[in-house]
C-alpha atoms as a PDB file:
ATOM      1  CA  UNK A   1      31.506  43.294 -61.685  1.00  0.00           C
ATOM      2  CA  UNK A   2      30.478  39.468 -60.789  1.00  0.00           C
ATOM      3  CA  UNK A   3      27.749  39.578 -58.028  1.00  0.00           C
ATOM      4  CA  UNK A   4      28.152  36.712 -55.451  1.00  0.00           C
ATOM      5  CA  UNK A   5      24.953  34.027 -55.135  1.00  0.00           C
ATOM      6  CA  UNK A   6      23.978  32.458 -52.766  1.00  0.00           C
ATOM      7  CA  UNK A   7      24.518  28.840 -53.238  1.00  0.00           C
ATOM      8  CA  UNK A   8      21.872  26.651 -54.180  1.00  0.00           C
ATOM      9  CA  UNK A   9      20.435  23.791 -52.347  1.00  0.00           C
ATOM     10  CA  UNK A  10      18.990  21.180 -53.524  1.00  0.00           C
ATOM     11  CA  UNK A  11      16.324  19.257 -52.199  1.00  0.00           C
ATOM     12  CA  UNK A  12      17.709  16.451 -50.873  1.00  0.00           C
ATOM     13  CA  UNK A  13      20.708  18.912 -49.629  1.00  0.00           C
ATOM     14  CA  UNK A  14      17.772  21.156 -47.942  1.00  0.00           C
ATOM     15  CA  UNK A  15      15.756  18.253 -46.279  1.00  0.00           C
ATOM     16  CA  UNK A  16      19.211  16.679 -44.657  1.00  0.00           C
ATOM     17  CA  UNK A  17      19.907  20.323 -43.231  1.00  0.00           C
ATOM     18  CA  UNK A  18      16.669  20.259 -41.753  1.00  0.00           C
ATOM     19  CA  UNK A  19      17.190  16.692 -40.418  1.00  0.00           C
ATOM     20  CA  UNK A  20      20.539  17.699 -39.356  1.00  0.00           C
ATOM     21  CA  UNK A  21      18.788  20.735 -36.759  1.00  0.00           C
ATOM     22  CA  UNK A  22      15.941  18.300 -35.908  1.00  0.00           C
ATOM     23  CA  UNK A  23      18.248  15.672 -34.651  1.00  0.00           C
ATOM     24  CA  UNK A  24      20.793  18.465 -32.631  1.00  0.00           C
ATOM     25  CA  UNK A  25      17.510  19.170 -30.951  1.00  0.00           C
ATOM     26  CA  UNK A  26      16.190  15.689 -30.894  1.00  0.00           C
ATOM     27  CA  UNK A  27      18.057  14.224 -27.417  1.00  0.00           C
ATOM     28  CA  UNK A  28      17.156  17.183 -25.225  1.00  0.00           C
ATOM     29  CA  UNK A  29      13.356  16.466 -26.247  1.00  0.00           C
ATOM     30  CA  UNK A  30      13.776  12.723 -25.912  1.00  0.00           C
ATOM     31  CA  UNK A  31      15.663  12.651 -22.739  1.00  0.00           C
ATOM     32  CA  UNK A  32      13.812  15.515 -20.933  1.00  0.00           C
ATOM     33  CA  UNK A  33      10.603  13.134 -20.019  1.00  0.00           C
ATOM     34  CA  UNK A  34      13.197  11.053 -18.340  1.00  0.00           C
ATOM     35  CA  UNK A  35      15.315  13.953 -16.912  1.00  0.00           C
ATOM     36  CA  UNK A  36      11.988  15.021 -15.302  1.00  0.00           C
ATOM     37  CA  UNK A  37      10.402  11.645 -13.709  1.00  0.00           C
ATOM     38  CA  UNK A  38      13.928  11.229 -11.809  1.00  0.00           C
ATOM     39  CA  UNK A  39      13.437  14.632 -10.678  1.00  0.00           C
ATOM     40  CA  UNK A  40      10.288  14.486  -9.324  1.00  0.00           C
ATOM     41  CA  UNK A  41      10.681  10.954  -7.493  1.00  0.00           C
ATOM     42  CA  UNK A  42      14.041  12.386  -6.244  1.00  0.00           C
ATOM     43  CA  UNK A  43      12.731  15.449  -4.493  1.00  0.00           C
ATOM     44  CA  UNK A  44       9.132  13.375  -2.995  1.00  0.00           C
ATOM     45  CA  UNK A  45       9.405  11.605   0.427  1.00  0.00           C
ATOM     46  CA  UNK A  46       6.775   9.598  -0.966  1.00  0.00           C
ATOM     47  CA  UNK A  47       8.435   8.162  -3.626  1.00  0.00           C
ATOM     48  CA  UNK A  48      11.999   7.589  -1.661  1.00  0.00           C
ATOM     49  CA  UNK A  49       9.369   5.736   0.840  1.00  0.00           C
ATOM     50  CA  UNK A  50       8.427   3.478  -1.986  1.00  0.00           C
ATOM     51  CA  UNK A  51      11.835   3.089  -3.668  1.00  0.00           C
ATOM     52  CA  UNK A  52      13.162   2.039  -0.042  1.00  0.00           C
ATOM     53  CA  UNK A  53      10.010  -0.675   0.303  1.00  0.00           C
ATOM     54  CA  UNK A  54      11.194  -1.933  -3.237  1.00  0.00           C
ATOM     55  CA  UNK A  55      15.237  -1.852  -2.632  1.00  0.00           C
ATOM     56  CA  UNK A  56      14.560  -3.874   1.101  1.00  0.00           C
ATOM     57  CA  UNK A  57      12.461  -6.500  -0.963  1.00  0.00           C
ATOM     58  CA  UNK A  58      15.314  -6.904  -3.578  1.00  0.00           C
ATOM     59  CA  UNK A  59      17.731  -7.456  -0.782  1.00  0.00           C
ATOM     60  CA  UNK A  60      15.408  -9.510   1.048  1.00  0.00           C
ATOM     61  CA  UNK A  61      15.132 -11.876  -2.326  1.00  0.00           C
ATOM     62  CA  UNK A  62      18.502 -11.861  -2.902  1.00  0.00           C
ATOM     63  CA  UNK A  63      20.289 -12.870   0.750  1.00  0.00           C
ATOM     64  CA  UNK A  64      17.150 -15.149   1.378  1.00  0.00           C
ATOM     65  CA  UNK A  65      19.053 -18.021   2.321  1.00  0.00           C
ATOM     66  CA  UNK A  66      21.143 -15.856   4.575  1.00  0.00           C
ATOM     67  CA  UNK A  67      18.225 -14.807   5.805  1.00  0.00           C
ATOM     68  CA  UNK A  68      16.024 -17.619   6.490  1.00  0.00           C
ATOM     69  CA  UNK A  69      16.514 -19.805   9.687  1.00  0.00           C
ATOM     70  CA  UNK A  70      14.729 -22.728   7.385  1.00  0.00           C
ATOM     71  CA  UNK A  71      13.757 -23.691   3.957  1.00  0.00           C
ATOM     72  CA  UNK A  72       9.976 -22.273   2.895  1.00  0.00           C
ATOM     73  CA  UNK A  73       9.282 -25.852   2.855  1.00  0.00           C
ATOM     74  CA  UNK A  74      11.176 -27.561   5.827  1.00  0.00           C
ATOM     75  CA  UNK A  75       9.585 -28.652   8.705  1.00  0.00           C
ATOM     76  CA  UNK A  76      10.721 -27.133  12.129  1.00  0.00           C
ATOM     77  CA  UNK A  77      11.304 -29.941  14.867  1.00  0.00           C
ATOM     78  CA  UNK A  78      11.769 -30.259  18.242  1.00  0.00           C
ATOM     79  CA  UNK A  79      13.414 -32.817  20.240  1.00  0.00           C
ATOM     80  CA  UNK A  80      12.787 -35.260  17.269  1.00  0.00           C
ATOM     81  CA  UNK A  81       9.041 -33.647  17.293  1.00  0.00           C
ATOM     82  CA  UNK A  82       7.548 -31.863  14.845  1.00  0.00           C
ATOM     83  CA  UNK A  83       6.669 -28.185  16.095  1.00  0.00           C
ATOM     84  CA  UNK A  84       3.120 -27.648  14.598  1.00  0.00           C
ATOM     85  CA  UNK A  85       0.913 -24.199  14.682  1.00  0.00           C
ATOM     86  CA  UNK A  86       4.060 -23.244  17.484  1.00  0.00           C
ATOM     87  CA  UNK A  87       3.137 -19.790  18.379  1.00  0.00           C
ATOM     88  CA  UNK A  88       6.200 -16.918  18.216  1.00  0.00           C
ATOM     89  CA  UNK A  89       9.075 -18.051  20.446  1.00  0.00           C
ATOM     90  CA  UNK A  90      12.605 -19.004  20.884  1.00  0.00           C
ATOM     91  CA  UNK A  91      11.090 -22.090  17.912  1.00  0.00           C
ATOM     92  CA  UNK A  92      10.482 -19.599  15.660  1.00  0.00           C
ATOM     93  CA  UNK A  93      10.447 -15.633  15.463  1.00  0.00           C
ATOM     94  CA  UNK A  94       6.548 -15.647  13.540  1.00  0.00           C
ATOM     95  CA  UNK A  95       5.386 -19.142  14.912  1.00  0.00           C
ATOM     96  CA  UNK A  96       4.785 -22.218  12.834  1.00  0.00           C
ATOM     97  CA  UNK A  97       2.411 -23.764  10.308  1.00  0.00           C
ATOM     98  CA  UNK A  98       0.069 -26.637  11.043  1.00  0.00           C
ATOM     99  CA  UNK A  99       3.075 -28.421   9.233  1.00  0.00           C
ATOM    100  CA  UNK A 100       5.328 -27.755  11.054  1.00  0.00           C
ATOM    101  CA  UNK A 101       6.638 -25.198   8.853  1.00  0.00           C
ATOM    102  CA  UNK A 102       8.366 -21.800   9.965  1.00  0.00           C
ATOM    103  CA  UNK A 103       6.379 -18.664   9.042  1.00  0.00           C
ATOM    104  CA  UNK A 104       9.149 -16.276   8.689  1.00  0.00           C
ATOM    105  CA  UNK A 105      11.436 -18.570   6.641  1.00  0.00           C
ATOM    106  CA  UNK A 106       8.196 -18.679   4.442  1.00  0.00           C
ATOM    107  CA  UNK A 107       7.693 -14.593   3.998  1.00  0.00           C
ATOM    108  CA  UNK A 108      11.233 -14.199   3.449  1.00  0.00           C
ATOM    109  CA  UNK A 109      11.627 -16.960   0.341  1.00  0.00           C
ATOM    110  CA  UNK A 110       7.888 -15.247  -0.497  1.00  0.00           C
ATOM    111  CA  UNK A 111       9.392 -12.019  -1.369  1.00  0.00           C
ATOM    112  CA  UNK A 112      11.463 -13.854  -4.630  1.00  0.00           C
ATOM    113  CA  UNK A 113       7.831 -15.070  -5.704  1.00  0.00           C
ATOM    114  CA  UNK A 114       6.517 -11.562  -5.663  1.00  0.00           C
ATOM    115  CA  UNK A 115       9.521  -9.370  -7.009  1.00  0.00           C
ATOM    116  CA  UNK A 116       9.288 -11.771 -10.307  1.00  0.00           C
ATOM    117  CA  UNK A 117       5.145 -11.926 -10.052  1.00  0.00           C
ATOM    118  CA  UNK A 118       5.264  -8.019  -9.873  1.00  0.00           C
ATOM    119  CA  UNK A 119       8.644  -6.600 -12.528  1.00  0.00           C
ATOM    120  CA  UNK A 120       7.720  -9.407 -14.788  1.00  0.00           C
ATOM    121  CA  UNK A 121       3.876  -8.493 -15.249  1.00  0.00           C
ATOM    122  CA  UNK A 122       5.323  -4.539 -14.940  1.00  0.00           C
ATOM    123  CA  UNK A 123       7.621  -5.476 -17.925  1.00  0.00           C
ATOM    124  CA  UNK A 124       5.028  -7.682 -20.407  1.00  0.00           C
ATOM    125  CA  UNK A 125       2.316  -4.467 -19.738  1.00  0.00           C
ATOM    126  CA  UNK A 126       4.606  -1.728 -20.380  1.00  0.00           C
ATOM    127  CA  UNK A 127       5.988  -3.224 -23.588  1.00  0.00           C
ATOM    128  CA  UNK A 128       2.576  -4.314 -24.761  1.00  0.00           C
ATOM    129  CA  UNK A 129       1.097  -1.474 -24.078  1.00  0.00           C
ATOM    130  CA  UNK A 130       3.732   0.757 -25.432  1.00  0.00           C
ATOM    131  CA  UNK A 131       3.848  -0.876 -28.996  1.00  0.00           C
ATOM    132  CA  UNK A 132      -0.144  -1.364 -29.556  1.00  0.00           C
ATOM    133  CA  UNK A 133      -0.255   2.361 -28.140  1.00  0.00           C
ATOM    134  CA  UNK A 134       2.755   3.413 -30.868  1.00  0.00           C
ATOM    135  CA  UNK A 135       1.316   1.926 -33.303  1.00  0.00           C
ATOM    136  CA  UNK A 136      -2.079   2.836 -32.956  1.00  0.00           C
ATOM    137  CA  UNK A 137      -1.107   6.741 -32.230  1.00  0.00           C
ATOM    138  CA  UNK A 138       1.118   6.764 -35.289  1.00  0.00           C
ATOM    139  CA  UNK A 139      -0.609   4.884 -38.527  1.00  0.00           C
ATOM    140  CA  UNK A 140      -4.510   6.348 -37.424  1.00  0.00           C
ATOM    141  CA  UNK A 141      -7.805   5.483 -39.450  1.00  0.00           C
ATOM    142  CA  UNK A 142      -8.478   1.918 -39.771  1.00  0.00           C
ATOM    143  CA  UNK A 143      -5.500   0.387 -37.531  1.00  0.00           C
ATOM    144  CA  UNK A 144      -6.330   3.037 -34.558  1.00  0.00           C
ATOM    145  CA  UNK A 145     -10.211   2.065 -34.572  1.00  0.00           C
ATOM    146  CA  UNK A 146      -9.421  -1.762 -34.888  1.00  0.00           C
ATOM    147  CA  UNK A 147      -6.740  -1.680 -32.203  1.00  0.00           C
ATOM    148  CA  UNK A 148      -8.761   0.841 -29.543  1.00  0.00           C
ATOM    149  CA  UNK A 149     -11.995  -1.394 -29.945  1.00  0.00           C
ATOM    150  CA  UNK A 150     -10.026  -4.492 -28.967  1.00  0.00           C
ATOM    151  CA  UNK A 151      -8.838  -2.306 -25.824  1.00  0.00           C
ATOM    152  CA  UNK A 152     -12.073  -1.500 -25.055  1.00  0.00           C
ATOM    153  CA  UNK A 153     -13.514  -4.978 -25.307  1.00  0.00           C
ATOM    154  CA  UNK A 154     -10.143  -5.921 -22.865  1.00  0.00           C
ATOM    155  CA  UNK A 155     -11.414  -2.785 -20.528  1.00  0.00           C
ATOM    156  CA  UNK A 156     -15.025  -4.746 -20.496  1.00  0.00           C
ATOM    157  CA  UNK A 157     -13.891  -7.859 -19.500  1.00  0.00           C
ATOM    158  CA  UNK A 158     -14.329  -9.014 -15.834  1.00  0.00           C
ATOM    159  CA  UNK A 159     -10.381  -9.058 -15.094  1.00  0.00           C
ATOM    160  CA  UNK A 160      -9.734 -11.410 -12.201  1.00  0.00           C
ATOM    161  CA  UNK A 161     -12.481 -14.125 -13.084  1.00  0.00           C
ATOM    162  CA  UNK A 162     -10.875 -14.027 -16.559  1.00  0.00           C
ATOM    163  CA  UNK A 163      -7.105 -14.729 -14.996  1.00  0.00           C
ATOM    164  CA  UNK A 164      -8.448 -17.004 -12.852  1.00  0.00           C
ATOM    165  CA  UNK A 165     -10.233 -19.274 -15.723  1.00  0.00           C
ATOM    166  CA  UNK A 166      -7.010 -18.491 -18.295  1.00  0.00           C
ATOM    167  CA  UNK A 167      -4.958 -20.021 -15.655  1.00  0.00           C
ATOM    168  CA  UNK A 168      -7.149 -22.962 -14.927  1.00  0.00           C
ATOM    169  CA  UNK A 169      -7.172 -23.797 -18.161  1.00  0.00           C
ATOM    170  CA  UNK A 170      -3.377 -23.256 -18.502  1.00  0.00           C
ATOM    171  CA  UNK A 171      -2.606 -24.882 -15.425  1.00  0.00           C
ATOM    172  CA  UNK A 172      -1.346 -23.197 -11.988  1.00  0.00           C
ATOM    173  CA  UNK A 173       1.859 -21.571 -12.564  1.00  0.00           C
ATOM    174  CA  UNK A 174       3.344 -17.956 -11.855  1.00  0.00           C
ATOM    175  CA  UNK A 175       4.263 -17.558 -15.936  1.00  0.00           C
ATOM    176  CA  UNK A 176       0.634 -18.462 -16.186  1.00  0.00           C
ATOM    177  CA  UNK A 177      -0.587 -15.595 -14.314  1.00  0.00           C
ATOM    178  CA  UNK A 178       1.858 -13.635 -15.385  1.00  0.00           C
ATOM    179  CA  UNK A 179       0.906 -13.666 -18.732  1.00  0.00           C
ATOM    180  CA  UNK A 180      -2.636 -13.932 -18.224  1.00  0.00           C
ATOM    181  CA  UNK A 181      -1.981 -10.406 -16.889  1.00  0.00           C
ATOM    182  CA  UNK A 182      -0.133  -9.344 -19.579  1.00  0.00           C
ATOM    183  CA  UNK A 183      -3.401 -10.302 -22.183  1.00  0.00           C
ATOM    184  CA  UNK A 184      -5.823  -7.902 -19.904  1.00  0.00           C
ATOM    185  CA  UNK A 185      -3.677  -4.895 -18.257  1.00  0.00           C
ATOM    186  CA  UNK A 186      -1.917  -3.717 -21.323  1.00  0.00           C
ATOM    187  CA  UNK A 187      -5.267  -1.673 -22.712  1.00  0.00           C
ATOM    188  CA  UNK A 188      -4.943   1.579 -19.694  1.00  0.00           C
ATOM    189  CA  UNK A 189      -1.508   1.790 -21.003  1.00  0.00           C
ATOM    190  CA  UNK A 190      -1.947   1.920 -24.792  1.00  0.00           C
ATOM    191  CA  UNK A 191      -5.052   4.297 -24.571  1.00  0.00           C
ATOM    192  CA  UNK A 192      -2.732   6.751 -23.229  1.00  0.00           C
ATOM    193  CA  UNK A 193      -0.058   6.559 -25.231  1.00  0.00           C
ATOM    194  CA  UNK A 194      -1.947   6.391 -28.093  1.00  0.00           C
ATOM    195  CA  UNK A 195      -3.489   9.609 -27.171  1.00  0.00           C
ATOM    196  CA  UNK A 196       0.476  11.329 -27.035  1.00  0.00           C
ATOM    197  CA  UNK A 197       1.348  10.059 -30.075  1.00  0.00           C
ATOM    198  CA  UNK A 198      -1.652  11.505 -31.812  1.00  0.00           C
ATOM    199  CA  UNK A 199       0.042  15.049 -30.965  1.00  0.00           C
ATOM    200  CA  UNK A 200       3.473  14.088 -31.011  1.00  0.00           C
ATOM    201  CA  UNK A 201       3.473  12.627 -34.601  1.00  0.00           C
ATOM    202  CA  UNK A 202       2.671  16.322 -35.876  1.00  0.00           C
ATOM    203  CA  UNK A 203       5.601  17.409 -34.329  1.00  0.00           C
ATOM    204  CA  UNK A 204       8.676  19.579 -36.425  1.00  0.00           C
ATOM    205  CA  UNK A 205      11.396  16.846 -35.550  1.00  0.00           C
ATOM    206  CA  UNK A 206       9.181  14.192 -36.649  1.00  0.00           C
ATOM    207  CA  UNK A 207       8.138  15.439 -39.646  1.00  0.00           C
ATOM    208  CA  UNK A 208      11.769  16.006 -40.110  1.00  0.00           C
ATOM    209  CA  UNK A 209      12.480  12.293 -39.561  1.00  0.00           C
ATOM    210  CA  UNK A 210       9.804  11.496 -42.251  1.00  0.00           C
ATOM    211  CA  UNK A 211      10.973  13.628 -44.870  1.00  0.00           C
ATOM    212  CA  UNK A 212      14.105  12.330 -44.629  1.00  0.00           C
ATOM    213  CA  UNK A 213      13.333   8.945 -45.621  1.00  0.00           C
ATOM    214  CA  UNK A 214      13.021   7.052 -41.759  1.00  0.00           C
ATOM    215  CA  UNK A 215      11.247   4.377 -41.796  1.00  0.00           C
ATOM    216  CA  UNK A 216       8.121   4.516 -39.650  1.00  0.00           C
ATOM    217  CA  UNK A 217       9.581   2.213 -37.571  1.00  0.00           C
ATOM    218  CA  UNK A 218      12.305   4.016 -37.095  1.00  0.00           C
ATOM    219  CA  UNK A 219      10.368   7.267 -36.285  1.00  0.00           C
ATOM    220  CA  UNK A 220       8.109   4.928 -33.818  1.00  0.00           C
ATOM    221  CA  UNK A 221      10.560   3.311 -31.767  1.00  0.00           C
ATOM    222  CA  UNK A 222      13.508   6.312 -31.943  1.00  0.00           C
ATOM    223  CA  UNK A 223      11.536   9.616 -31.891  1.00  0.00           C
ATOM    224  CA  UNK A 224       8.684   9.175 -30.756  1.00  0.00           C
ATOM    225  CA  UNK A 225       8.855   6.741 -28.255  1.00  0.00           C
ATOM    226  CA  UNK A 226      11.355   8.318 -25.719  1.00  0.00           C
ATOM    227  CA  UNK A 227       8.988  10.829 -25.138  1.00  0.00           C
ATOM    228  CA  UNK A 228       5.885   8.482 -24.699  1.00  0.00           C
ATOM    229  CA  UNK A 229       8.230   6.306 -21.889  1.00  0.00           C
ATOM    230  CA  UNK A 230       7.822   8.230 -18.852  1.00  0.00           C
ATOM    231  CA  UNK A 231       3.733   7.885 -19.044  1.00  0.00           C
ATOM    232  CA  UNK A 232       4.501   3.747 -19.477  1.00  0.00           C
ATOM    233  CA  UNK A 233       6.874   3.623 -16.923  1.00  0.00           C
ATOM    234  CA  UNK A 234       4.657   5.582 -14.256  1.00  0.00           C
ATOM    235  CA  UNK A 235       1.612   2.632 -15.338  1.00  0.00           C
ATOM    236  CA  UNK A 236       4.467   0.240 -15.415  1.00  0.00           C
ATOM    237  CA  UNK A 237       5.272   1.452 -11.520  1.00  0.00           C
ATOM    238  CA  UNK A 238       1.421   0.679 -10.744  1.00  0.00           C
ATOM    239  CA  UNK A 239       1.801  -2.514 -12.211  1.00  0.00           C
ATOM    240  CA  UNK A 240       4.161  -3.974  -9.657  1.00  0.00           C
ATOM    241  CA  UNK A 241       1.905  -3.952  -7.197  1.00  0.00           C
ATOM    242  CA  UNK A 242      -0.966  -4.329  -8.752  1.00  0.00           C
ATOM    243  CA  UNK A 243       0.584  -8.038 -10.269  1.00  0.00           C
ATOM    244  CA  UNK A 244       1.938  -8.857  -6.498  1.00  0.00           C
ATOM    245  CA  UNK A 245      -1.549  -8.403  -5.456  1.00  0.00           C
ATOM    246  CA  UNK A 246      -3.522 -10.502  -8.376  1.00  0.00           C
ATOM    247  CA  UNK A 247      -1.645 -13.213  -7.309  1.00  0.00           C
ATOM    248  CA  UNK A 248      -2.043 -13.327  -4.190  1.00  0.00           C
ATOM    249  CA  UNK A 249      -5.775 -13.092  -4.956  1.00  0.00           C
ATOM    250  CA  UNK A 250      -5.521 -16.175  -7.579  1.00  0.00           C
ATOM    251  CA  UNK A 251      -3.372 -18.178  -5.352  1.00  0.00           C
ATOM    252  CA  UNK A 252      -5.617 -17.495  -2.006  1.00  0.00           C
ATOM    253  CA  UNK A 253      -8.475 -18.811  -4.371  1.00  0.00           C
ATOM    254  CA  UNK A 254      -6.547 -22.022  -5.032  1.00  0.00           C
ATOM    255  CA  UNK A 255      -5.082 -21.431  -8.424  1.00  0.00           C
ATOM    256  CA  UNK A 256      -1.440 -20.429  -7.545  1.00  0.00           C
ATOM    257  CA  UNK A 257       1.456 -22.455  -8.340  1.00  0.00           C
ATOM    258  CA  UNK A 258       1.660 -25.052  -5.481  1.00  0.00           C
ATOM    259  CA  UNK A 259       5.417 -25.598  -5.759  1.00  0.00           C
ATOM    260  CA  UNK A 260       6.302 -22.310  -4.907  1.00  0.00           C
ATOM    261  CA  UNK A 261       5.888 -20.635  -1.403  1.00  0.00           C
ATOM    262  CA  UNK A 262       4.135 -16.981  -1.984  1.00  0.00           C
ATOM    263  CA  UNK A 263       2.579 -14.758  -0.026  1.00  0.00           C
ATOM    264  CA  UNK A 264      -0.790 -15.658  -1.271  1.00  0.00           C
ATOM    265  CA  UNK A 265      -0.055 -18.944  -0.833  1.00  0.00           C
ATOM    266  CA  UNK A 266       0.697 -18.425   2.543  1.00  0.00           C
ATOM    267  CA  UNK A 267      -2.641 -16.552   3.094  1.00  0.00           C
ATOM    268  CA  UNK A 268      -4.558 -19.829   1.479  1.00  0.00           C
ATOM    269  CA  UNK A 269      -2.970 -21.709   3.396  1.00  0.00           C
ATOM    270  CA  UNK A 270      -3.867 -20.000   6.910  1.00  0.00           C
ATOM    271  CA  UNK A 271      -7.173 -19.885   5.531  1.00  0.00           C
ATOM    272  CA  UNK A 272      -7.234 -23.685   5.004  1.00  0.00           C
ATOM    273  CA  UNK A 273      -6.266 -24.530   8.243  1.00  0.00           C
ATOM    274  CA  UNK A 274      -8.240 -22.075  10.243  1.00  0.00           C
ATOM    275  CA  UNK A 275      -5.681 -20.037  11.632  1.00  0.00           C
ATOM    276  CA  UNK A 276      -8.241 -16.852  12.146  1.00  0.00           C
ATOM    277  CA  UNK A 277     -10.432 -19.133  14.310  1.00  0.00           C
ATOM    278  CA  UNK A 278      -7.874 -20.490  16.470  1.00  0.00           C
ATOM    279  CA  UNK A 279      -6.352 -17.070  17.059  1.00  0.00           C
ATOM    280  CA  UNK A 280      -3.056 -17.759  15.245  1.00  0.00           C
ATOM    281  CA  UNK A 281      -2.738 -14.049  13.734  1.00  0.00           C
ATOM    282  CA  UNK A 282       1.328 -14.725  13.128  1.00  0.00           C
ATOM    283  CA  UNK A 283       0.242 -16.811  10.545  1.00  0.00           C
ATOM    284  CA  UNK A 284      -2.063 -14.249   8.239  1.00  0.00           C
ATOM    285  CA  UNK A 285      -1.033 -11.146   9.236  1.00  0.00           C
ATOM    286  CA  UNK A 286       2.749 -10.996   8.311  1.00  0.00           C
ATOM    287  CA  UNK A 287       2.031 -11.375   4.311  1.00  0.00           C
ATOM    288  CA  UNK A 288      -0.935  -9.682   4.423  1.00  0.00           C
ATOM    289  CA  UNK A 289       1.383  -6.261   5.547  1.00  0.00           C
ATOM    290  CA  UNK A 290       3.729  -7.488   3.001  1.00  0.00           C
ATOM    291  CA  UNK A 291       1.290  -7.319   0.135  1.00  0.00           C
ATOM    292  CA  UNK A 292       0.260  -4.154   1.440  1.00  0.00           C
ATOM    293  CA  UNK A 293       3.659  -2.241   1.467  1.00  0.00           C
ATOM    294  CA  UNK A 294       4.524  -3.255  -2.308  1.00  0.00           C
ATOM    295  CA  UNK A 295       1.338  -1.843  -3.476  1.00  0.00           C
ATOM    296  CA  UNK A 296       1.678   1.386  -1.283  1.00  0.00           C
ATOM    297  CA  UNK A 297       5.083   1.314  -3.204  1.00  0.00           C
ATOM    298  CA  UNK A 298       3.936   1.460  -6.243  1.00  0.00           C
ATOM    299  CA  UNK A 299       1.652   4.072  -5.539  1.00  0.00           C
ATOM    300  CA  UNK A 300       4.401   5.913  -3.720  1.00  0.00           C
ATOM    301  CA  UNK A 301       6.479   5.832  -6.537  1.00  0.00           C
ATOM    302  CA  UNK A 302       4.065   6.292  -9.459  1.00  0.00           C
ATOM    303  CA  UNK A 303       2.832   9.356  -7.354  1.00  0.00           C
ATOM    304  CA  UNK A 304       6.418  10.666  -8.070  1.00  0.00           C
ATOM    305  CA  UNK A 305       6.340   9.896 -11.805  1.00  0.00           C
ATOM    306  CA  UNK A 306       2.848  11.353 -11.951  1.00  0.00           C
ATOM    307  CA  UNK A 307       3.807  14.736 -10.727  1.00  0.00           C
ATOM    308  CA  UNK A 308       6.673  15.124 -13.783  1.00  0.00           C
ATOM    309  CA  UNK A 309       3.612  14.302 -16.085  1.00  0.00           C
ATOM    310  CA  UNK A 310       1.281  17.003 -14.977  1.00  0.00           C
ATOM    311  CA  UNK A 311       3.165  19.504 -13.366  1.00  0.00           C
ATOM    312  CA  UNK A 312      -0.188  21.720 -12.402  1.00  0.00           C
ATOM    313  CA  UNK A 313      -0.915  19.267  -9.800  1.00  0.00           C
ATOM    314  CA  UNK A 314       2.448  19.577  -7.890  1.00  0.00           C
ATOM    315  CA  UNK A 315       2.568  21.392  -4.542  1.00  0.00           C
ATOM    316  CA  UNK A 316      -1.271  19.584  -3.966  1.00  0.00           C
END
């Protein structure tokens, strides 16, 4: 009487069985950081608060021309005069500029200059940050130590002076601060996801991946990284603001891009012509809020994010 065997696997048959389980469980891992960040900015006023401020700028940027009575650099006249330093009136709704220029038309063409200031230095520090973090996390010894001292040299480094003498040196532009930004902000980001990766890298699914012949960049950018996204995005939130208000500083200093109306600009410009001593308040305080709000955004919103990442500090 024949006995029945079990068949036998071999070992490339017995790895691709064990890929095959680690990749049915793979998308609920990888998608469950995301699944959780939406969660938690859906159910916090705080973050709705900030995702409002954001979705009003967008609009703002977009329908500017609708929007604006004038052109961020057309002067406002009356009967054939020009209507300098006009105070808020039936000329204009926030007063003028000692050019003659309307303040309101000026914030409201200002919020295009600080949406691409703020989601383009959000974008360059994520990614940056993500890929020196991924890479550090994942290959260890020597390429970990060489990468995390050059983040710790960036960390040391006096940040605004630097962006302030990179764009000098470049010349004033927005892509010039922009990426000057992008060469000094990206170090908070990789340090911590380096640190996940460390632990992630041991993990069954990823081991999985390995044995199964995936490249590492493969395993970097497919496995490992969905699960490293939500901590980049919550920095990435940060960053928005954080970029609207670096400008600002740089181009209240002197070093913005002069062909383009921000609201730093604006601020150097009130500065320049004295507005706090003659009183004119219309003039400063209107961008001044404006900065404010997108980086209490930010923080609304990364406070959101945060709460999915460390879910012993909710309810505080």
């Amino acid at each position: 009487m024949r006995t029945l065997r079990q068949p036998q696997h071999s070992h490339g048959q017995s790895s691709r069985i064990r890929w095959s389980k680690a990749v049915r469980a793979l998308p609920n891992h990888a998608t469950s950081g995301h699944g959780n960040v939406w969660r938690a900015i859906s159910h916090n006023k705080l973050s709705w608060i900030g995702i409002l401020i954001y979705l009003l700028c967008i609009m703002v940027a977009l329908f500017a021309p609708l929007i604006a009575p004038f052109g961020p650099d057309q002067a406002v006249t009356v009967a054939g005069q020009w209507a300098a330093n006009a105070p808020p009136g039936l000329v204009s709704r926030f007063g003028t500029t000692s050019l003659a220029r309307d303040i309101f038309s000026q914030l409201v063409f200002g919020t295009r200059a600080a949406l691409l200031v703020g989601l383009s230095t959000a974008f360059l520090v994520v990614v940056t940050g993500t890929i020196i973090g991924l890479i550090s996390g994942y290959y260890g010894g020597w390429v970990d130590s060489l990468l995390m001292r050059l983040a710790d040299l960036v960390l040391a480094i006096p940040f605004l002076p630097l962006v302030i003498v990179l764009v000098a040196f470049w010349g004033p532009s927005l892509s010039h601060v922009v990426l000057a930004m992008g060469l000094l902000w990206w170090s908070d980001i990789a340090r911590v996801v380096r640190s996940q990766v460390l632990t992630l890298r041991e993990r069954g699914y990823v081991k999985a991946a390995r044995v199964s012949g995936a490249s590492d960049l493969r395993i970097m950018f497919v496995h490992i990284a969905p699960s490293v996204l939500p901590t980049s995005l919550l920095y990435g939130a940060l960053a928005i603001g954080w970029g609207i208000l670096t400008e600002a500083s740089v181009a209240f200093l002197g070093f913005g891009d002069p062909k383009i109306i921000s609201w730093g600009y604006m601020l150097q410009d009130a500065y320049i012509s004295q507005a706090l001593s003659r009183g004119a308040y219309y003039w400063f305080v209107p961008p001044g809020i404006c900065i404010m709000l997108m980086v209490i955004a930010g923080f609304f919103v990364g406070r959101g994010a945060e709460e999915s990442l460390r879910p012993a500090r909710r309810g505080d």
